[in-house]
N, C-alpha and C. Protein backbone atom coordinates (compact mmCIF):
# COMPACT_ATOMS: atom_id res chain seq x y z
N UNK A 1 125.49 51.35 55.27
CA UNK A 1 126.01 50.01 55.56
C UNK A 1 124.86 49.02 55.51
N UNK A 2 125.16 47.85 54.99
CA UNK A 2 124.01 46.90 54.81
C UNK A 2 123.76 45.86 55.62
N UNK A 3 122.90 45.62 56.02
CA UNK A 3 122.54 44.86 57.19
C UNK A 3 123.10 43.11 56.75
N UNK A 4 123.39 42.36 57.69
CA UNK A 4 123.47 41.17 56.82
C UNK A 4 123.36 40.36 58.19
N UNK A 5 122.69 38.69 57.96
CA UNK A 5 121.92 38.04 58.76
C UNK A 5 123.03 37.19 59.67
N UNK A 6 122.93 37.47 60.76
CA UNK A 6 124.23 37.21 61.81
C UNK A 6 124.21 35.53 61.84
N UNK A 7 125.31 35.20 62.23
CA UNK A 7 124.94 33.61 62.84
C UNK A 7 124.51 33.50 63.93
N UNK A 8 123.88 32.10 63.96
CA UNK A 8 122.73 31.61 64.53
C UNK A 8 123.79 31.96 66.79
N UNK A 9 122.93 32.86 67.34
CA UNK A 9 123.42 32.36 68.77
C UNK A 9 124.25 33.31 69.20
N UNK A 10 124.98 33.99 68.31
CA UNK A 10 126.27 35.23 68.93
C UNK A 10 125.93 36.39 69.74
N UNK A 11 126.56 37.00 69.84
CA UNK A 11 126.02 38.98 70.30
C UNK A 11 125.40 39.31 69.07
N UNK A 12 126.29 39.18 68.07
CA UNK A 12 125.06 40.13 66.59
C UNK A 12 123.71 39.72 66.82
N UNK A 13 123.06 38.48 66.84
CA UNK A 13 122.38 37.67 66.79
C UNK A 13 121.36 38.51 67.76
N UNK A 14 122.18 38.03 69.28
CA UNK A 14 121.19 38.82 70.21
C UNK A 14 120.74 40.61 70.38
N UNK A 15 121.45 40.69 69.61
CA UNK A 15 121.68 42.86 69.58
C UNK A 15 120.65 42.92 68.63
N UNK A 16 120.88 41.95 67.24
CA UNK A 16 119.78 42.09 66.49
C UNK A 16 118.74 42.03 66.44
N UNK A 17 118.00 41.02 67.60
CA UNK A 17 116.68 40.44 68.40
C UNK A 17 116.70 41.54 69.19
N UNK A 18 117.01 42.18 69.71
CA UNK A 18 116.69 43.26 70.84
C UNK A 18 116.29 44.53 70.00
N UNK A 19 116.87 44.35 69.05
CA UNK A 19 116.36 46.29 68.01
C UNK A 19 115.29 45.99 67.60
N UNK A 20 115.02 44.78 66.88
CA UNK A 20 113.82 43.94 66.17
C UNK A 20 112.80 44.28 67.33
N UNK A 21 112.94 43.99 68.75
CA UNK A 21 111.76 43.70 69.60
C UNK A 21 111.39 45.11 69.88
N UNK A 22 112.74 46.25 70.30
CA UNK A 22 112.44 47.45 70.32
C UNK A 22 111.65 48.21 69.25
N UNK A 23 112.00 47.87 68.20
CA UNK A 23 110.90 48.89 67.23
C UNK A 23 109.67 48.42 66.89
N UNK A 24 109.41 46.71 67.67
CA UNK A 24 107.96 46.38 67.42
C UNK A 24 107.33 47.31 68.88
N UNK A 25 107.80 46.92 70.14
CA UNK A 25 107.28 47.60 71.40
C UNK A 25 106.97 49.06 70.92
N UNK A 26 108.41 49.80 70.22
CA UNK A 26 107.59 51.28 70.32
C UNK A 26 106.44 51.67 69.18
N UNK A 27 106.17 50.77 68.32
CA UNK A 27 105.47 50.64 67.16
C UNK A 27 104.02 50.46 67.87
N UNK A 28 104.28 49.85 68.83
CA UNK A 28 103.00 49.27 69.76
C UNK A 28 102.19 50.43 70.05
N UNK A 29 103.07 51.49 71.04
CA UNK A 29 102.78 52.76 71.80
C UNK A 29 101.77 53.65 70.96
N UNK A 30 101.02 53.92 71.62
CA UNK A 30 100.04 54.99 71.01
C UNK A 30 100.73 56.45 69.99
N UNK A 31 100.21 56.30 69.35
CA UNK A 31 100.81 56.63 68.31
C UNK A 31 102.15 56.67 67.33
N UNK A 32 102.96 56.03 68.86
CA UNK A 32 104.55 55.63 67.61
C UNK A 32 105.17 57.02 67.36
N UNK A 33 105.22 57.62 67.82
CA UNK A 33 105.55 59.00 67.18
C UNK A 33 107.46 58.94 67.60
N UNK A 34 107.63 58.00 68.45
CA UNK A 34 109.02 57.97 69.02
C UNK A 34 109.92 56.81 68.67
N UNK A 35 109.24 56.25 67.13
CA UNK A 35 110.65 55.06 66.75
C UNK A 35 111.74 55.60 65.79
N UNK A 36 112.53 56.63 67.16
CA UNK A 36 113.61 57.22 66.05
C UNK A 36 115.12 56.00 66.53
N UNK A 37 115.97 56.36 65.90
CA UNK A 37 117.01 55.15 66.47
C UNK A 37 117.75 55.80 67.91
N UNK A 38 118.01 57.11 68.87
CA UNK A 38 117.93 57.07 69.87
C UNK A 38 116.76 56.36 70.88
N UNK A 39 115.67 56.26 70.39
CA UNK A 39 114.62 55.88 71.22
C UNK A 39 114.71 53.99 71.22
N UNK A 40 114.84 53.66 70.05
CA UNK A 40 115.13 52.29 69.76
C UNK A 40 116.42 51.92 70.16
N UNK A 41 117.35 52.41 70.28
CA UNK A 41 118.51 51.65 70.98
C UNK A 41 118.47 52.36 72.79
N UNK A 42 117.97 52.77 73.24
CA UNK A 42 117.56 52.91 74.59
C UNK A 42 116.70 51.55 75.13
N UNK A 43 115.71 51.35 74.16
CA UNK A 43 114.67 50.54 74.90
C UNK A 43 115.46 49.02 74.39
N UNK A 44 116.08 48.88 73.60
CA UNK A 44 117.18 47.54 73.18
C UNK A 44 118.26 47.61 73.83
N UNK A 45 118.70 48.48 74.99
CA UNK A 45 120.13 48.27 75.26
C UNK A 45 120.97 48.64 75.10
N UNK A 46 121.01 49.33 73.59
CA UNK A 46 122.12 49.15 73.08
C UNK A 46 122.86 50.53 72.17
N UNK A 47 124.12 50.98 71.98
CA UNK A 47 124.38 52.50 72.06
C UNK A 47 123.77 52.29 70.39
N UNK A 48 123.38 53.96 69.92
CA UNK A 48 122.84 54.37 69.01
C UNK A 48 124.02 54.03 67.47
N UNK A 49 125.43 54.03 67.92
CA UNK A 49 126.04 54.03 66.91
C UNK A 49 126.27 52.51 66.64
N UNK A 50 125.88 51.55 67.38
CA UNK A 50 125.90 50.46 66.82
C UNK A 50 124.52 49.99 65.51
N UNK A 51 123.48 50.28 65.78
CA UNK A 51 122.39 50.76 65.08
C UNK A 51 122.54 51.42 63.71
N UNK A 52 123.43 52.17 63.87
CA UNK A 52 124.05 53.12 62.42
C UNK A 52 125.13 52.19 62.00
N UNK A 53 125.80 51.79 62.93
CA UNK A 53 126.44 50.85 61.98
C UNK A 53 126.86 49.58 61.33
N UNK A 54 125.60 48.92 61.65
CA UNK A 54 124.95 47.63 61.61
C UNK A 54 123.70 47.82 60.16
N UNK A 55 122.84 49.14 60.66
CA UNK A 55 121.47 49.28 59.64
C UNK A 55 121.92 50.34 58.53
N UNK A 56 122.91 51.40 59.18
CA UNK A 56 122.67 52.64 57.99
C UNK A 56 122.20 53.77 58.77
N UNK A 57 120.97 53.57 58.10
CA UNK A 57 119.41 54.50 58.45
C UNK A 57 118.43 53.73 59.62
N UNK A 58 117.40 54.30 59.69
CA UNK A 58 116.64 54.28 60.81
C UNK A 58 115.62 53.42 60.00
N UNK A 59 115.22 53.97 58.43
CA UNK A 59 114.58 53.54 57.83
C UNK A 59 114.98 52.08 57.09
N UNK A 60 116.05 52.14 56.68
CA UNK A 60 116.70 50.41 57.05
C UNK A 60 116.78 49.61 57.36
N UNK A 61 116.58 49.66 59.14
CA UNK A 61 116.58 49.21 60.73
C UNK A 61 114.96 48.93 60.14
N UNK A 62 113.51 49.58 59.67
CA UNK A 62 112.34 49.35 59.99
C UNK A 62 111.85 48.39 58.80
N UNK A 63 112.69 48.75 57.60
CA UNK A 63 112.27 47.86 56.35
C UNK A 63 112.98 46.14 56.80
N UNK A 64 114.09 45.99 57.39
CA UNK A 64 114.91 44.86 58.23
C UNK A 64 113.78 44.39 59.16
N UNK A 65 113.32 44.98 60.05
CA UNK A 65 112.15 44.10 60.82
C UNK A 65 111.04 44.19 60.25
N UNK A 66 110.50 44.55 58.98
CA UNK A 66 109.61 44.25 58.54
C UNK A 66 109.47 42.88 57.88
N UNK A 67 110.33 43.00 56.78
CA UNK A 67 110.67 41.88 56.49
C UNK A 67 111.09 40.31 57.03
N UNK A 68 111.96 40.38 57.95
CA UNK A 68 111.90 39.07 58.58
C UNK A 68 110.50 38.55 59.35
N UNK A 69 110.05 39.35 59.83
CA UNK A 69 109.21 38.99 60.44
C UNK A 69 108.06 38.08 59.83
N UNK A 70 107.45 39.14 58.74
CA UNK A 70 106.87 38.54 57.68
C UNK A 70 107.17 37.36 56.95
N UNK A 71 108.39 37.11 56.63
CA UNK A 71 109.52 35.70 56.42
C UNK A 71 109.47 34.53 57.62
N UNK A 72 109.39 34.97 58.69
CA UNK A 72 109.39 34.48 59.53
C UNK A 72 107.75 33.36 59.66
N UNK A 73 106.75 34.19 59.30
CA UNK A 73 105.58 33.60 59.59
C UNK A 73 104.74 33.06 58.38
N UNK A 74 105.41 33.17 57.55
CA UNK A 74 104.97 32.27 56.03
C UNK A 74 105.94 31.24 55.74
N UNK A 75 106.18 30.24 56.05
CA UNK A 75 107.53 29.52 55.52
C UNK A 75 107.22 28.38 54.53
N UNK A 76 107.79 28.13 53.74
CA UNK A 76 107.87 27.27 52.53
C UNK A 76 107.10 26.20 52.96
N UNK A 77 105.74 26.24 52.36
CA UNK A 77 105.20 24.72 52.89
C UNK A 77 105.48 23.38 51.59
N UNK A 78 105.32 22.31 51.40
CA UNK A 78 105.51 21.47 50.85
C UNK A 78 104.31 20.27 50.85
N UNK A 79 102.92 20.75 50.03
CA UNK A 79 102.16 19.49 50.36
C UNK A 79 101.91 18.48 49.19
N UNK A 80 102.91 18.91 48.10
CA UNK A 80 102.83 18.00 46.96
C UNK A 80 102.29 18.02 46.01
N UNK A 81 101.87 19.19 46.05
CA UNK A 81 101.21 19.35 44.81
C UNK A 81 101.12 21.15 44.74
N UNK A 82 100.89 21.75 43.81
CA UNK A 82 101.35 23.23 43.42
C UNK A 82 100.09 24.25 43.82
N UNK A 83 98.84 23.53 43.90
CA UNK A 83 97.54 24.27 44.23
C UNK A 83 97.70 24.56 46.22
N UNK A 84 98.00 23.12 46.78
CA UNK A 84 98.16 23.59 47.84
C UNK A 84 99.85 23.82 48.46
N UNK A 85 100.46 24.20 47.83
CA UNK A 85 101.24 24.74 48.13
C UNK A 85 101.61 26.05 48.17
N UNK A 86 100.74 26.68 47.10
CA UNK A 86 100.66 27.91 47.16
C UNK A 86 99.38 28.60 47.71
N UNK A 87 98.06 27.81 47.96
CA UNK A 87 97.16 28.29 48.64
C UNK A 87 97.35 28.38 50.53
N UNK A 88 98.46 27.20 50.82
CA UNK A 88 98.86 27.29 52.11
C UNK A 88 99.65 28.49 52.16
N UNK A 89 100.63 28.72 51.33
CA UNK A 89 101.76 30.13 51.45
C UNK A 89 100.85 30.93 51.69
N UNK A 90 99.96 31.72 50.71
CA UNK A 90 99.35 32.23 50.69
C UNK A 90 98.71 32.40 51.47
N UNK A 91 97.55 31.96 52.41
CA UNK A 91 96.87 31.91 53.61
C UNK A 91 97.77 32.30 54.57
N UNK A 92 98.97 31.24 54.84
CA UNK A 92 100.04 31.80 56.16
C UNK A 92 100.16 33.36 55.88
N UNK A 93 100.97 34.31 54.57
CA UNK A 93 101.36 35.27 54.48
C UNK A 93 99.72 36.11 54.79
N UNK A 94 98.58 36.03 54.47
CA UNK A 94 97.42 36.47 54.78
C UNK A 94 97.04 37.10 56.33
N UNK A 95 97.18 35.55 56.97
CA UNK A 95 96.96 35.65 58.19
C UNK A 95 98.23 36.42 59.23
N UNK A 96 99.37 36.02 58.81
CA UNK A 96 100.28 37.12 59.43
C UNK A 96 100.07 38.53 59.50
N UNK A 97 99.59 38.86 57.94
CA UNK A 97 99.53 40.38 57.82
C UNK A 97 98.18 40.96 58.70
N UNK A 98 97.60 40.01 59.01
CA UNK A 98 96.17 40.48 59.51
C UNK A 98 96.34 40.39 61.11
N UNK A 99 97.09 39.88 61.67
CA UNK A 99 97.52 40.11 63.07
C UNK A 99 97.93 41.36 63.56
N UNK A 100 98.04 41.20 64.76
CA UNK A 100 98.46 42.96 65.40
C UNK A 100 99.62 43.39 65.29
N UNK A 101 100.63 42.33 65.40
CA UNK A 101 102.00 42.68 64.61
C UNK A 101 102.27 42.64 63.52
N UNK A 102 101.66 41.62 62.58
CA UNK A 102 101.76 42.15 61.17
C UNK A 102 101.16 43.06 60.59
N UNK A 103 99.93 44.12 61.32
CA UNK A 103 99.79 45.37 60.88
C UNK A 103 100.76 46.64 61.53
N UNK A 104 101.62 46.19 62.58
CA UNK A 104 102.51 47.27 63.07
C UNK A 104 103.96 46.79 62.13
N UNK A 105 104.31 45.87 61.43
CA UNK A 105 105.09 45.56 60.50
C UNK A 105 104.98 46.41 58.92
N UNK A 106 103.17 46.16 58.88
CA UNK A 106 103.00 46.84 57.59
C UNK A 106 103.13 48.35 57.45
N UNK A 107 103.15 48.89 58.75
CA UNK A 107 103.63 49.92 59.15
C UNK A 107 104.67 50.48 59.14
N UNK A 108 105.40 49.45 59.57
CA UNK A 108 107.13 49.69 59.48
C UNK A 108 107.32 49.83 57.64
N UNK A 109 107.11 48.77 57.46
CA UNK A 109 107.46 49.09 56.08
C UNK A 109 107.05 50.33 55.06
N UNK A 110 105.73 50.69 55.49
CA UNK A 110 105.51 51.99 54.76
C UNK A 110 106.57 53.24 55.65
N UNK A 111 106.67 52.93 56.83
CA UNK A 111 107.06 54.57 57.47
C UNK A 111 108.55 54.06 56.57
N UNK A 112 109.09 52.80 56.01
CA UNK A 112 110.95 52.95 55.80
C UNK A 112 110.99 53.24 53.76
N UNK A 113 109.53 53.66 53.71
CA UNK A 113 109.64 54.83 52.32
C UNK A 113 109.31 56.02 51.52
N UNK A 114 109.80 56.49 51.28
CA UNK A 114 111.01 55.83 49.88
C UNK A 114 112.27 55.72 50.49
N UNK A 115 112.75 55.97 51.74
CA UNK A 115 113.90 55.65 52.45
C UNK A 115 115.23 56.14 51.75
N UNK A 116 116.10 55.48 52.10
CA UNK A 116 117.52 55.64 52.09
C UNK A 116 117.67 54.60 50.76
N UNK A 117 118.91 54.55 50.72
CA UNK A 117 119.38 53.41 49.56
C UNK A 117 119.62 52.22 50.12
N UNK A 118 120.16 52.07 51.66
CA UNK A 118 120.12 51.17 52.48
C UNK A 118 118.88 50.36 52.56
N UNK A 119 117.56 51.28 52.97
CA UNK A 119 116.21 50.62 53.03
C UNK A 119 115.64 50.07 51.59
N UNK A 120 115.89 50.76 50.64
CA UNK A 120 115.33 50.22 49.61
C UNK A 120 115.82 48.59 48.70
N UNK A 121 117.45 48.95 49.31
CA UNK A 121 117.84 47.45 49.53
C UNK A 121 117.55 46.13 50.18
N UNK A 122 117.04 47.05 51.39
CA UNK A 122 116.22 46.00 52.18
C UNK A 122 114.97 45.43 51.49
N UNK A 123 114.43 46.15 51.06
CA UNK A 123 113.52 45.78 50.65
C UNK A 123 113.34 44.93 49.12
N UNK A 124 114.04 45.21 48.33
CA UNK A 124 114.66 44.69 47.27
C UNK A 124 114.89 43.59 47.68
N UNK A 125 115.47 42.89 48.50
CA UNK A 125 116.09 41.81 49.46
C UNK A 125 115.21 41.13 49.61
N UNK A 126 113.95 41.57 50.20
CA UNK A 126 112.81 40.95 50.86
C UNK A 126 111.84 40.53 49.56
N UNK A 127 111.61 40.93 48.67
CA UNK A 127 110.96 40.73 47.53
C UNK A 127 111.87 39.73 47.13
N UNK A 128 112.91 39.63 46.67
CA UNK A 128 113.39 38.30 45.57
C UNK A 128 113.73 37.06 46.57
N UNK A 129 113.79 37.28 47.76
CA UNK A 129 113.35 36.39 48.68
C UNK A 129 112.49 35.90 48.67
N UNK A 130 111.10 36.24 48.67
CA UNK A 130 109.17 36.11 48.45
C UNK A 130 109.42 35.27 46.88
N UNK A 131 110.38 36.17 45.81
CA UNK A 131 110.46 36.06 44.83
C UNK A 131 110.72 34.12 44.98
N UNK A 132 111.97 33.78 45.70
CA UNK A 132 112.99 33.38 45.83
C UNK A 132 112.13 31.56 45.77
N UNK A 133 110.62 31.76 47.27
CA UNK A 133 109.95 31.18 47.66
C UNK A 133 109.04 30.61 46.26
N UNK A 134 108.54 31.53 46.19
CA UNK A 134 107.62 31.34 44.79
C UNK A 134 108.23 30.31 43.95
N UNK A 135 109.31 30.65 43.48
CA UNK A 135 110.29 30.25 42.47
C UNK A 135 110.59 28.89 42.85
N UNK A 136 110.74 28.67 44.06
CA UNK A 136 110.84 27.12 44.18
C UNK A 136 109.60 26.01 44.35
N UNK A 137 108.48 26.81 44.75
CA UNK A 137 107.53 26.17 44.75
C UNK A 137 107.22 25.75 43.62
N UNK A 138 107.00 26.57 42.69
CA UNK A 138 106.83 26.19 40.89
C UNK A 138 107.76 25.47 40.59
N UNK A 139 108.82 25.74 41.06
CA UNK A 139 110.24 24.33 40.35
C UNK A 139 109.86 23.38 41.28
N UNK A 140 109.21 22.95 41.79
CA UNK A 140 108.73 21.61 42.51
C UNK A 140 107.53 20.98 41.77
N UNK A 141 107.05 21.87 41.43
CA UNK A 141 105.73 21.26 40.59
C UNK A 141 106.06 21.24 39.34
N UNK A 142 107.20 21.86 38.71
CA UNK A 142 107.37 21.24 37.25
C UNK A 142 108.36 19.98 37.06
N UNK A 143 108.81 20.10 38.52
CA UNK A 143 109.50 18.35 38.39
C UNK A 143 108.66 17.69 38.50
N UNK A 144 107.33 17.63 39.25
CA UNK A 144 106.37 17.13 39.47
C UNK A 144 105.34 16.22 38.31
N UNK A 145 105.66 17.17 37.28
CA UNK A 145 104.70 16.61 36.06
C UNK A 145 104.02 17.96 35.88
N UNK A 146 103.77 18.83 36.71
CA UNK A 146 102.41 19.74 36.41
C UNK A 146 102.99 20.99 35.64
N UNK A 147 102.03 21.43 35.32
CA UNK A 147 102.26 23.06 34.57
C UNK A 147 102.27 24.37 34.97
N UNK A 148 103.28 24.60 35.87
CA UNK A 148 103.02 26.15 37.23
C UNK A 148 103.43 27.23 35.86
N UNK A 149 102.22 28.47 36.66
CA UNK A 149 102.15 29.54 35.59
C UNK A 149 103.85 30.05 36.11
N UNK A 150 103.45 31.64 35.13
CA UNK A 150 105.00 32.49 35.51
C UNK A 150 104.71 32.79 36.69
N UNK A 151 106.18 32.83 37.00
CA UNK A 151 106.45 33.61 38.65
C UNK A 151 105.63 35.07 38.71
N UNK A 152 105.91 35.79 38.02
CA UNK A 152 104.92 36.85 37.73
C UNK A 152 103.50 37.20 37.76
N UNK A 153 102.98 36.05 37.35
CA UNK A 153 101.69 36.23 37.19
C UNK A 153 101.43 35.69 38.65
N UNK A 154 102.57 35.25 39.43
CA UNK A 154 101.59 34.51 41.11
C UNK A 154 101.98 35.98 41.83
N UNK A 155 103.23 36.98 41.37
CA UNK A 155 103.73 37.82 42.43
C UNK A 155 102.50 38.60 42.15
N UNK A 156 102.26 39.25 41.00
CA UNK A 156 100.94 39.72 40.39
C UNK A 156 99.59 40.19 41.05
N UNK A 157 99.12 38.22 40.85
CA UNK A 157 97.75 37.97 41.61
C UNK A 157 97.40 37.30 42.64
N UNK A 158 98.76 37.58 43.40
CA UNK A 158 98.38 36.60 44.69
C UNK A 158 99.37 37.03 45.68
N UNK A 159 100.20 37.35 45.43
CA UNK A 159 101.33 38.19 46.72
C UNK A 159 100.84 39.61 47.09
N UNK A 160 100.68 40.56 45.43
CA UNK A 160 100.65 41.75 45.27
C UNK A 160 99.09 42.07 45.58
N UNK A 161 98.01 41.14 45.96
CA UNK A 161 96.67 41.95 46.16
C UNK A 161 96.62 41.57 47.71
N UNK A 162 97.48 40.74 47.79
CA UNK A 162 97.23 40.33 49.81
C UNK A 162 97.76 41.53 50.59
N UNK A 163 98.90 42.13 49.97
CA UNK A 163 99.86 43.10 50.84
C UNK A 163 98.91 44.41 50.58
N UNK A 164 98.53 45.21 49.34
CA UNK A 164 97.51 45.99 49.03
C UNK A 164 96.79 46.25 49.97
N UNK A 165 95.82 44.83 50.33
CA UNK A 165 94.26 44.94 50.88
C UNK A 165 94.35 44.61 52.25
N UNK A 166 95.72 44.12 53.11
CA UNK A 166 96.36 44.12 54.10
C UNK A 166 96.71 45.69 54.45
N UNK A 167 97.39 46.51 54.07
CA UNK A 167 97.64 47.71 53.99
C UNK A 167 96.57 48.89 54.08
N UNK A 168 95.52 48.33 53.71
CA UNK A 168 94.66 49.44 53.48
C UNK A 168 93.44 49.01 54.40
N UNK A 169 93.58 47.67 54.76
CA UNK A 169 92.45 47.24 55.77
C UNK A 169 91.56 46.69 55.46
N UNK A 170 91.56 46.17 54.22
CA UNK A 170 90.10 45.19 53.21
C UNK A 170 90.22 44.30 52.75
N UNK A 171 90.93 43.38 53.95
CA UNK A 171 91.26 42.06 53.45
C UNK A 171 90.23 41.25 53.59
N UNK A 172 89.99 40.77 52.37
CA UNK A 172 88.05 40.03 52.65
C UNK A 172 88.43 38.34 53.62
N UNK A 173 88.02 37.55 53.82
CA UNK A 173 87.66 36.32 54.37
C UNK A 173 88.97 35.81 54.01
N UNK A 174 89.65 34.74 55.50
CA UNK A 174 90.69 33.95 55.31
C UNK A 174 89.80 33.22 56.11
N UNK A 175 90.17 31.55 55.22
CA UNK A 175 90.58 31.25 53.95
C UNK A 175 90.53 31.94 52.71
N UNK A 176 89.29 31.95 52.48
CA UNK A 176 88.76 31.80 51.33
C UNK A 176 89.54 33.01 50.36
N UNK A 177 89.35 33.66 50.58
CA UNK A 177 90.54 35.08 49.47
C UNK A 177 91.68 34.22 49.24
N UNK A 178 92.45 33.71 49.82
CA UNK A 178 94.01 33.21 49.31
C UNK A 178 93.58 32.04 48.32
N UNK A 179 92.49 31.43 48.56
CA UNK A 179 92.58 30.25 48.01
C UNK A 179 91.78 30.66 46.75
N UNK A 180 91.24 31.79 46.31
CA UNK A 180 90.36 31.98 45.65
C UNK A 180 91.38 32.81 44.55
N UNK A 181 92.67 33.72 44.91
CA UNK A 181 93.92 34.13 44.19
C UNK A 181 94.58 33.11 43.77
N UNK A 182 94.58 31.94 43.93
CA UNK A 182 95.48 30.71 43.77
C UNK A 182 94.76 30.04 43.04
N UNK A 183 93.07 30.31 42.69
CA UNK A 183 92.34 29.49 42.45
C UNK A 183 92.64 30.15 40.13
N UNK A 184 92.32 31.76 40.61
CA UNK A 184 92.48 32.52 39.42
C UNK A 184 93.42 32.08 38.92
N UNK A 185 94.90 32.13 39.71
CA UNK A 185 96.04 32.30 38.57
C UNK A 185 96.15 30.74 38.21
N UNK A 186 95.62 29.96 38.68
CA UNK A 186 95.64 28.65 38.48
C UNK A 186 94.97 27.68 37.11
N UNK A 187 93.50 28.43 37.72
CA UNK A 187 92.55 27.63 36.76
C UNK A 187 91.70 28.96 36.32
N UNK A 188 92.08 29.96 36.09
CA UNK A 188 91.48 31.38 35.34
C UNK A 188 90.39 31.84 35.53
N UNK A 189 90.21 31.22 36.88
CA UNK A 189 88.60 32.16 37.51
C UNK A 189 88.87 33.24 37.98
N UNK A 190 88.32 33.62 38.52
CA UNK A 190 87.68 35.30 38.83
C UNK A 190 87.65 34.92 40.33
N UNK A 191 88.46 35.72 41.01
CA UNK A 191 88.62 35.99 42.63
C UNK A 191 87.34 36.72 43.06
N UNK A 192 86.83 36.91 43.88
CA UNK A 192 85.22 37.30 44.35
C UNK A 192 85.59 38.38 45.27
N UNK A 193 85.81 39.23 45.35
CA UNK A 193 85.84 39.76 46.61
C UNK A 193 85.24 39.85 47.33
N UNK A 194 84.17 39.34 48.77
CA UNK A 194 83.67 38.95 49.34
C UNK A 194 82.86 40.27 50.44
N UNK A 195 81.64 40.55 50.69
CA UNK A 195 81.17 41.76 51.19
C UNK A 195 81.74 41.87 52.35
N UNK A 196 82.18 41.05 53.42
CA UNK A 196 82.35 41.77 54.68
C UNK A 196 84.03 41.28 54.69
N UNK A 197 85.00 42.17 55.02
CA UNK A 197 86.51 42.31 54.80
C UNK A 197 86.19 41.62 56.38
N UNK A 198 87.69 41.30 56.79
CA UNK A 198 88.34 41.20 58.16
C UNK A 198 88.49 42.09 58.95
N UNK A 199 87.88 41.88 60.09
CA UNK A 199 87.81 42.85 60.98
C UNK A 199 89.59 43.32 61.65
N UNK A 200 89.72 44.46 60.95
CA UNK A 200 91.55 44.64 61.45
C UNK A 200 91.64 45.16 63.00
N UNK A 201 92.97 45.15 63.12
CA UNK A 201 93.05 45.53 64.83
C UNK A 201 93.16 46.95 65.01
């Protein structure tokens, strides 16, 4: 069953905020070894079969709070022009992932694969969404007058090396890395990768 985004204020709404908070809390716990969906609908409240039949899978439920969250803390900026509009995205989505919850997110998302068909939807979801973002930023700057590359070449070199080096813990210097991916696909320089990464949590 596929998850789908409740209206704003109801019970779905609040049941949904309570699983979301539960699988960040047990994500928290030393080692995590216990975010199964009995354990997550105990610490949310809420009975196990609503969980199944709201997410699916368990792995569903983790690719679902990965994603919003991450959505949540990058949001469409608008400064008028296409360099900083995508060097601001970029930086926000940076700095999220480099926080303590956006590395227990990046977590979630790896433990929800290769998942179910449910999770991989989710995730599918969450990409042409990112996709979705991108896509309008460049259609703002070609009403604009200016010349935004392909959507591709930004998911490429500037979405696809933040989440990578986020993931693996070698995310070099924020600012400067996002603006320096924005700088490449932009004006065809060469991103630097910088000797001392971010110190992760």
């Amino acid at each position: 069953m596929n998850a789908s985004t409740p209206r704003p204020g109801g019970r779905a709404a609040r049941v949904r905020s309570a699983v979301h908070e539960a699988v960040i809390e047990l994500l928290s716990e030393p080692g995590g070894k216990e975010v199964t969906v009995p354990a997550i609908a105990q610490r949310a409240g809420v009975n196990p079969t609503s969980i199944y039949r709201r997410w699916g899978t368990r792995e569903a439920l983790l690719a679902d709070v990965a994603v919003t969250r991450l959505e949540e803390d990058s949001p469409l900026p608008d400064t008028g022009t296409l360099g900083g509009d995508l060097t601001q995205w970029a930086t926000a989505a940076a700095s999220s992932l480099l926080r303590p919850e956006g590395q227990l997110i990046l977590r979630a998302l790896a433990m929800s694969l290769p998942g179910s068909p449910e999770a991989q939807e989710e995730r599918s979801r969450h990409f042409a969404r990112r996709a979705g973002d991108i896509s309008r930023i460049l259609d703002r700057a070609a009403a604009r007058g200016e010349d935004p590359p392909d959507i591709d070449r930004v998911l490429d070199h500037v979405l696809g090396p933040l989440y990578l080096r986020a993931l693996f813990g070698a995310m070099p210097d924020i600012p400067a890395y996002p603006q320096e991916l924005v700088e490449e696909v932009l004006h065809g320089g060469t991103a630097q990768a910088r000797p001392h990464t971010s110190e992760q949590p």
